[in-house]
Protein backbone atom coordinates (compact mmCIF):
# COMPACT_ATOMS: atom_id res chain seq x y z
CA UNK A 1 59.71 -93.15 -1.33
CA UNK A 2 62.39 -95.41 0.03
CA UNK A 3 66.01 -94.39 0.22
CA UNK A 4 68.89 -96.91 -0.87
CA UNK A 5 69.51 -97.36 3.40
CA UNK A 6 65.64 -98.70 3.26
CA UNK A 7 65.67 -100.89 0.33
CA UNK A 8 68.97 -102.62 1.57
CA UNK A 9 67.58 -103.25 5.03
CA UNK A 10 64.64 -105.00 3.56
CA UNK A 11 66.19 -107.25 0.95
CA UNK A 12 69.27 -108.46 3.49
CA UNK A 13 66.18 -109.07 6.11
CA UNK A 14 64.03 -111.08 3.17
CA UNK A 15 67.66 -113.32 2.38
CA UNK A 16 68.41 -113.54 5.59
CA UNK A 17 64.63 -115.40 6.53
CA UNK A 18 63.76 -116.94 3.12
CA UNK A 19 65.66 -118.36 0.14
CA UNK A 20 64.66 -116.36 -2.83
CA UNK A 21 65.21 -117.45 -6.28
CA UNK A 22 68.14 -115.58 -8.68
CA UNK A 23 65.28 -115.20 -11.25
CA UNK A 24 62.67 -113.37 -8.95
CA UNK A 25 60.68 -110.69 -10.36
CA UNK A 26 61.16 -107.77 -8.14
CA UNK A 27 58.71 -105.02 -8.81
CA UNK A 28 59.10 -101.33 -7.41
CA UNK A 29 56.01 -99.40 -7.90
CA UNK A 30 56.72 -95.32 -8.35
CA UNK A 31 55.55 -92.08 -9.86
CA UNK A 32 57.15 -90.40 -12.40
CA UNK A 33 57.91 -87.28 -9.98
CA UNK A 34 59.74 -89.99 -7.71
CA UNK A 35 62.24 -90.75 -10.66
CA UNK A 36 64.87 -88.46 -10.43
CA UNK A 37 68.52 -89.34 -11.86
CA UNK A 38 69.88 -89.99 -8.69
CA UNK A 39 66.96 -92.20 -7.45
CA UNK A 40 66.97 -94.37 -10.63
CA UNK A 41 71.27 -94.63 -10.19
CA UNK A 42 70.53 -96.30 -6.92
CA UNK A 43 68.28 -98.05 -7.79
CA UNK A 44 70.02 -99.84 -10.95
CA UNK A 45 72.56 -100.92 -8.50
CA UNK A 46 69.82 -102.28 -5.73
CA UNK A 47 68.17 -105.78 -6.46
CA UNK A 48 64.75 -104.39 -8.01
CA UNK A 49 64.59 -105.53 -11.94
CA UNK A 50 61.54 -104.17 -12.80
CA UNK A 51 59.30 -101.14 -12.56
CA UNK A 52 56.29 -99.93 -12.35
CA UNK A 53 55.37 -96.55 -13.30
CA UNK A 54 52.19 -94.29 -12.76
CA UNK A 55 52.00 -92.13 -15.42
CA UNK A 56 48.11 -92.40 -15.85
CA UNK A 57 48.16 -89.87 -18.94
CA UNK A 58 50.21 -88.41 -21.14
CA UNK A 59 47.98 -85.20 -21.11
CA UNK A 60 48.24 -82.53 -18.66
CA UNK A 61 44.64 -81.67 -19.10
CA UNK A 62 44.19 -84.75 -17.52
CA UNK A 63 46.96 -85.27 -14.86
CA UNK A 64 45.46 -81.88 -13.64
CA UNK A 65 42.00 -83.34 -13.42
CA UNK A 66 43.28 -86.63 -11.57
CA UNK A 67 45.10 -83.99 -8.91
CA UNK A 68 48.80 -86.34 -10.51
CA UNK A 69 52.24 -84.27 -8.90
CA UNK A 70 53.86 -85.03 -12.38
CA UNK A 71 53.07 -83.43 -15.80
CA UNK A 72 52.87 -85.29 -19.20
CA UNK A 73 56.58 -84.10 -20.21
CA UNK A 74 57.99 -85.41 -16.69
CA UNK A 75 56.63 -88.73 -17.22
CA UNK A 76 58.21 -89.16 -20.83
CA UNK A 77 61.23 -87.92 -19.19
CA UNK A 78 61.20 -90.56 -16.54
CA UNK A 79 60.86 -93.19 -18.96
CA UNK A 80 63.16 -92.47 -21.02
CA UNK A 81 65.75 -92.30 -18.27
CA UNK A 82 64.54 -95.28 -16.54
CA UNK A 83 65.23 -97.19 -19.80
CA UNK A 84 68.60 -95.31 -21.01
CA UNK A 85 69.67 -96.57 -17.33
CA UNK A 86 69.05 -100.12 -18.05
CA UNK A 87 65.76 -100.87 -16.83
CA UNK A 88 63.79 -102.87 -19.63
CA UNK A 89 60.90 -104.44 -17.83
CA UNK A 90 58.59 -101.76 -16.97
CA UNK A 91 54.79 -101.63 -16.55
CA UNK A 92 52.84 -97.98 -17.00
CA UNK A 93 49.56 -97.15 -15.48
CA UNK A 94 47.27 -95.63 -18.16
CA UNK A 95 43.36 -94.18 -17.38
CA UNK A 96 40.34 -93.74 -19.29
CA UNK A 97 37.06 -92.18 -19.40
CA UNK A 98 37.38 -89.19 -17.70
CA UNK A 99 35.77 -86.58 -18.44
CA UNK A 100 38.87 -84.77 -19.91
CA UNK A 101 39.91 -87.72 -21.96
CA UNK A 102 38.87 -87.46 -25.50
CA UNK A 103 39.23 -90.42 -27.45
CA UNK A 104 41.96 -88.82 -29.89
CA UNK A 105 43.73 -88.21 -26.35
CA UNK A 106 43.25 -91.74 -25.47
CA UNK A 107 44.95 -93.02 -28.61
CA UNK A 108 47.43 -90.34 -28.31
CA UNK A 109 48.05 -91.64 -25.05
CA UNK A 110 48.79 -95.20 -26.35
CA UNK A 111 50.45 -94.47 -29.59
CA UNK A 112 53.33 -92.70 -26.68
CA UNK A 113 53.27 -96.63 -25.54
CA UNK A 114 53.94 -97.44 -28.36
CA UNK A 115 56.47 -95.08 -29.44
CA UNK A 116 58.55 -96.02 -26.46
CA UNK A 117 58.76 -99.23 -26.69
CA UNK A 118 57.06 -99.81 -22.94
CA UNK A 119 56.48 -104.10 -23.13
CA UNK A 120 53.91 -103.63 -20.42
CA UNK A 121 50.54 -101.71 -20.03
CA UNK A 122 47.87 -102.16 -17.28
CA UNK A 123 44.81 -99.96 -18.66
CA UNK A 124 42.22 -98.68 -15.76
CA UNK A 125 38.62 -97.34 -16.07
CA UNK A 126 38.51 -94.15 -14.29
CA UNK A 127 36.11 -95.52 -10.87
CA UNK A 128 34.86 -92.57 -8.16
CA UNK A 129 35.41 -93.74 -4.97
CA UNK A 130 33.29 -92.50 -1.69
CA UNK A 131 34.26 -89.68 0.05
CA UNK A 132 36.93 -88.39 -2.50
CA UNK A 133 37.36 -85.55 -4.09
CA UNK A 134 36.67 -86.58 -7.50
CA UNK A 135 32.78 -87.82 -5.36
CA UNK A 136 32.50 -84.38 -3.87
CA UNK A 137 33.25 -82.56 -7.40
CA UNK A 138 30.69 -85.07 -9.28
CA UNK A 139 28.21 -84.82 -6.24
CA UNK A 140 27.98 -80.50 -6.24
CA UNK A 141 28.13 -80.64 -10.17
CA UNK A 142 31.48 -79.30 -10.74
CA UNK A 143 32.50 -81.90 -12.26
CA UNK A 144 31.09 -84.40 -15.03
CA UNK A 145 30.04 -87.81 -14.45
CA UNK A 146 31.54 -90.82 -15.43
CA UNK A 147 30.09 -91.43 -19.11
CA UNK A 148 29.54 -95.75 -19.28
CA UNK A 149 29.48 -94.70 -23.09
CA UNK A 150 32.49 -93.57 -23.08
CA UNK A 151 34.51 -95.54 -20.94
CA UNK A 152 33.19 -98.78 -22.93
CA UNK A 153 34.15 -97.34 -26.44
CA UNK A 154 37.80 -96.49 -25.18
CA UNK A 155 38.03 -99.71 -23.55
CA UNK A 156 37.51 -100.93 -27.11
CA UNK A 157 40.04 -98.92 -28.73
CA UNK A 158 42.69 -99.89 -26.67
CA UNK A 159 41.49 -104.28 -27.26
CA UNK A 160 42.07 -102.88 -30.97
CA UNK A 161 45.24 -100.97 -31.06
CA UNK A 162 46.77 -103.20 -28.49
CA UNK A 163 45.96 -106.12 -30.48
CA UNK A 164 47.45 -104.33 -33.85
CA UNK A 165 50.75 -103.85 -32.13
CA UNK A 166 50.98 -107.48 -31.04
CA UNK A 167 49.98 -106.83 -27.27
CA UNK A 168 48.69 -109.84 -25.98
CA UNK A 169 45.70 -109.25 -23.86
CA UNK A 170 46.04 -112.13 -20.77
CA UNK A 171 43.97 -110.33 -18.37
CA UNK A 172 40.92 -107.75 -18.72
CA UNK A 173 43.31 -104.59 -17.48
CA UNK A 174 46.66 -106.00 -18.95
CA UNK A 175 48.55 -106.15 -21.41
CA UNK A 176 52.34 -107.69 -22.34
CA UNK A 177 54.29 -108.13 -25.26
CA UNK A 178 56.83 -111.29 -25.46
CA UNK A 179 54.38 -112.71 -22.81
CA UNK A 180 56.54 -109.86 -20.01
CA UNK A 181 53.47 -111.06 -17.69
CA UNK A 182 53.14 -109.59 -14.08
CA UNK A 183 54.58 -112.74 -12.71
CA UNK A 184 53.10 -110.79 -8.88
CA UNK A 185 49.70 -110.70 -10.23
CA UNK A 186 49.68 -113.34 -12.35
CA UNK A 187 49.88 -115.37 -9.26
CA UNK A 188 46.36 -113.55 -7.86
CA UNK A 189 44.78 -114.27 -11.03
CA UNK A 190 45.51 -117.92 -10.95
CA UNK A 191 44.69 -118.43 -7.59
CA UNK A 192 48.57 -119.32 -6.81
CA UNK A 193 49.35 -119.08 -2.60
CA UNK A 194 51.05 -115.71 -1.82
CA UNK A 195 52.59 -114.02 1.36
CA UNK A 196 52.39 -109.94 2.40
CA UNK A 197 54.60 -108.96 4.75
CA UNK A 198 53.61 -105.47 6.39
CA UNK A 199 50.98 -103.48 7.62
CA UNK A 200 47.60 -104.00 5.68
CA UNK A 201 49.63 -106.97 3.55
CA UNK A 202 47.48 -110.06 2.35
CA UNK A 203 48.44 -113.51 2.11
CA UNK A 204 46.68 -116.42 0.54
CA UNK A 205 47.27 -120.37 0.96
CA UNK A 206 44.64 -121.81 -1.08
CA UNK A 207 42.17 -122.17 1.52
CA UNK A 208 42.16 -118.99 3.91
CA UNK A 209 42.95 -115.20 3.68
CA UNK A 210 44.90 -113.14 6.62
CA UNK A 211 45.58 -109.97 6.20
CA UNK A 212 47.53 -107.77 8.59
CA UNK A 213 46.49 -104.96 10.85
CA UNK A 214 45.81 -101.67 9.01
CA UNK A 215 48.10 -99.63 11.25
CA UNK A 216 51.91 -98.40 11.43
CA UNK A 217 52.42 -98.19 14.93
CA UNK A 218 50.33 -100.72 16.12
CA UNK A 219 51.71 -103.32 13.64
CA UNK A 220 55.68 -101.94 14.75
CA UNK A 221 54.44 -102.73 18.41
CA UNK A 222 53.12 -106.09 17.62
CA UNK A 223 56.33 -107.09 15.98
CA UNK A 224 58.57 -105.85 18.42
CA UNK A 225 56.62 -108.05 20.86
CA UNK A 226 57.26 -110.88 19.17
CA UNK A 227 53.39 -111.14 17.35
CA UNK A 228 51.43 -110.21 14.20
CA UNK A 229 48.48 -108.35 14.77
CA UNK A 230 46.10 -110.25 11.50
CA UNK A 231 42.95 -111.27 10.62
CA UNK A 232 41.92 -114.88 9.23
CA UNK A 233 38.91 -115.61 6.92
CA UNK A 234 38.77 -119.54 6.03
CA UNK A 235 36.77 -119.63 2.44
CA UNK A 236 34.56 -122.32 2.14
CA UNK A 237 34.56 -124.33 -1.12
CA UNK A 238 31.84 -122.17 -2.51
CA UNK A 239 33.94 -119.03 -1.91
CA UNK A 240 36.77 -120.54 -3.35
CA UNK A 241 35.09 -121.55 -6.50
CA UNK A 242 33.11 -118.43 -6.87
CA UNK A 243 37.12 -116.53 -6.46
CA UNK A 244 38.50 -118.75 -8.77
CA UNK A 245 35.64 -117.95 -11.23
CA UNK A 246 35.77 -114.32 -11.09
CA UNK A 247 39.72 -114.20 -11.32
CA UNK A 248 40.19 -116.98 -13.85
CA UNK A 249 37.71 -115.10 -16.29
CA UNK A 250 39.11 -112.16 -16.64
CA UNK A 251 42.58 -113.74 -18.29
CA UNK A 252 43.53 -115.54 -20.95
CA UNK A 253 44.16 -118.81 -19.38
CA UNK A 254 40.12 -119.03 -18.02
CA UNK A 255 38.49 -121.64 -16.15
CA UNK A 256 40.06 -124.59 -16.30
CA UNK A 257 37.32 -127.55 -15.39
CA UNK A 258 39.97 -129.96 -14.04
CA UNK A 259 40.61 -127.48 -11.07
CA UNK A 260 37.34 -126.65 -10.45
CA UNK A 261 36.98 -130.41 -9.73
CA UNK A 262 39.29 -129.96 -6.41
CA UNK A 263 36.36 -128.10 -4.48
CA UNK A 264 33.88 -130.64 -5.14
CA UNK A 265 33.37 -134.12 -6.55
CA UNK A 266 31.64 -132.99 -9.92
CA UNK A 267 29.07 -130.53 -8.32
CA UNK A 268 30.45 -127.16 -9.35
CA UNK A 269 31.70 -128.44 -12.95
CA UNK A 270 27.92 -129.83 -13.43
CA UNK A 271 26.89 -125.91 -12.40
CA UNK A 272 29.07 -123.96 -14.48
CA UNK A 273 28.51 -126.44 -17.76
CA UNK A 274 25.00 -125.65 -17.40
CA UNK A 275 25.72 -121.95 -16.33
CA UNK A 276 27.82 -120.96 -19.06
CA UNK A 277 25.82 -121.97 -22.39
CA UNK A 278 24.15 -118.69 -22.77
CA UNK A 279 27.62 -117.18 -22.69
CA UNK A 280 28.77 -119.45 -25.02
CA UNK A 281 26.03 -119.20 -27.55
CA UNK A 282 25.71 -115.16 -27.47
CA UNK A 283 29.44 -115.23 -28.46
CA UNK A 284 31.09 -113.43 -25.00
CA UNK A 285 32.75 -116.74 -23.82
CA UNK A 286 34.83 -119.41 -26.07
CA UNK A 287 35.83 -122.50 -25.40
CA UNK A 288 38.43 -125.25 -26.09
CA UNK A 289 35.92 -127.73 -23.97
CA UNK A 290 38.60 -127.89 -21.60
CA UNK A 291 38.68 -124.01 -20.48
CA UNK A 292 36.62 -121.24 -20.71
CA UNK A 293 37.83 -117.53 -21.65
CA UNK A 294 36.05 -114.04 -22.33
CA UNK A 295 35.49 -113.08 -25.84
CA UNK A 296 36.53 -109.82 -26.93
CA UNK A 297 32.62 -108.99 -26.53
CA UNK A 298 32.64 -110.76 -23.27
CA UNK A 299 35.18 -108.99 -22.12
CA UNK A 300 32.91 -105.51 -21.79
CA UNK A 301 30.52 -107.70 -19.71
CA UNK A 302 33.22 -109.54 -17.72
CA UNK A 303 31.89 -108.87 -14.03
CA UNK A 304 28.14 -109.70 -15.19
CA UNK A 305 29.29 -112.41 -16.89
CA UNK A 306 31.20 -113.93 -13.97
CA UNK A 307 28.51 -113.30 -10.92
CA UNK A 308 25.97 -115.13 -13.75
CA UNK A 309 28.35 -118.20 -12.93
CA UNK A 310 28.58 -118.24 -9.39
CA UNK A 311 27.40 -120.13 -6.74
CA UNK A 312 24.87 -118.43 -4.56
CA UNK A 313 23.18 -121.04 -2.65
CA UNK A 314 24.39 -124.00 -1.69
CA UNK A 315 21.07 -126.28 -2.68
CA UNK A 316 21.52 -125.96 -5.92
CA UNK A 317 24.64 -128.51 -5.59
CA UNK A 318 22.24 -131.01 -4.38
């Protein structure tokens, strides 16, 4: 949605206040009906080396059902000129298990990964949020509910195929070939200090959370008197550890004890040792002894499996 004018304004302002490395990663997220030949021109000339894309489906039954502005042949189209322009890092959105995705679509839907040569996919389980549509549709019966069934089988297929086509899983919705990891949100996953500049942007230091006021106008104001309207949430080391748990599990790289030990003296390694054997003995976590990862089984249980390991209450650290 931002013109050339916009995207120049904001890179000379980011120079101008911070010294950026020559190698950043500089993402631009966009739909495919936002891709047109002119856009991608300026864009080829503007500092942004990587893209990603939200084509959701290759389907149309589908892009109709998720109320998408593009159709299936306009986000091939987009692709393919995004690429023949010069872009070669590029991430795609894909969806499953909704109600109008059958699995033959959904591996229809990859094999067009595939067949274009995309090096990045992040994969997302259709979710119903509160007071959408989609809840309102599902709530009157007009449209089908989520099937778990479903959902879980797809999320199989795509481990598999993925997998066959030398995709390398690193975190539960990801997936990279030639290890072209998000470097953005590989940095979330590994608990790595990040800054948000903007309205409703969220930085993290290690320690504490601010994120900045939900509002245009208000947040314009602030800034043109000299302040930043945020709000500050210190985590405690539980809260830390319980983050680190839930974020580290769901990639490749898992828990890694030795950085566990930094929130405690040996309290929370002690828990999650004793914590984790189930896991390890039903066959949905390995281990190297040093870190601890999500099975390909696990990996269908990976937010049971990670609340199992927090810390809840603070006595049982003695």
């Amino acid at each position: 949605l931002l013109n050339g004018k916009d995207l120049d304004q904001l890179f000379n302002t980011l120079h101008k206040y911070h010294a950026i490395d020559a190698a950043v990663e500089v993402t631009l997220e966009a739909n495919p009906d936002d891709l047109g030949e002119a856009y991608i021109k300026m864009l080829v000339d503007s500092p942004i080396n990587r893209l990603s894309i939200g084509v959701q489906s290759f389907s149309d039954t589908d892009l109709l059902y998720m109320n998408r502005a593009h159709t299936a042949m306009e986000a091939e189209r987009s692709l393919h000129q995004v690429q023949d322009a010069g872009f070669e890092n590029l991430t795609i959105d894909l969806i499953y298990g909704t109600p109008t995705t059958s699995d033959d679509q959904w591996q229809k839907n990859l094999a067009k990964v595939f067949a274009l040569n995309i090096p990045h996919i992040s994969c997302y389980c259709l979710t119903v949020e509160p007071e959408t549509a989609l809840f309102h549709k599902i709530k009157t019966g007009s449209s089908k509910p989520v099937d778990e069934e479903q959902s879980a089988r797809q999320f199989e297929q795509l481990m598999n195929l993925m997998e066959e086509h030398q995709f390398e899983h690193y975190e539960i919705s990801n997936f990279a070939k030639d290890r072209k990891y998000s470097k953005h949100n590989t940095n979330y996953w590994r608990s790595e200090s990040y800054l948000g500049l903007g309205p409703a942007a969220h930085s993290f230091n290690g320690h504490s959370r601010q994120w900045n006021i939900n509002n245009n106008i208000k947040y314009m104001d602030a800034i043109g008197k000299g302040l930043l309207s945020f709000e500050k949430e210190e985590l405690t080391p539980i809260q830390q550890y319980n983050e680190y748990v839930m974020t580290s599990m769901r990639t490749i790289w898992g828990c890694e004890l030795k950085l566990m030990e930094k929130w405690s003296n040996d309290a929370f390694t002690i828990h999650f040792l004793k914590e984790v054997i189930p896991f390890i003995e039903n066959g949905t976590v390995a281990t190297n002894s040093k870190n601890y990862w999500l099975t390909q089984k696990g990996k269908l249980l990976a937010d049971r499996i990670s609340m199992e390991l927090f810390i809840n209450d603070v006595s049982v650290l003695g």
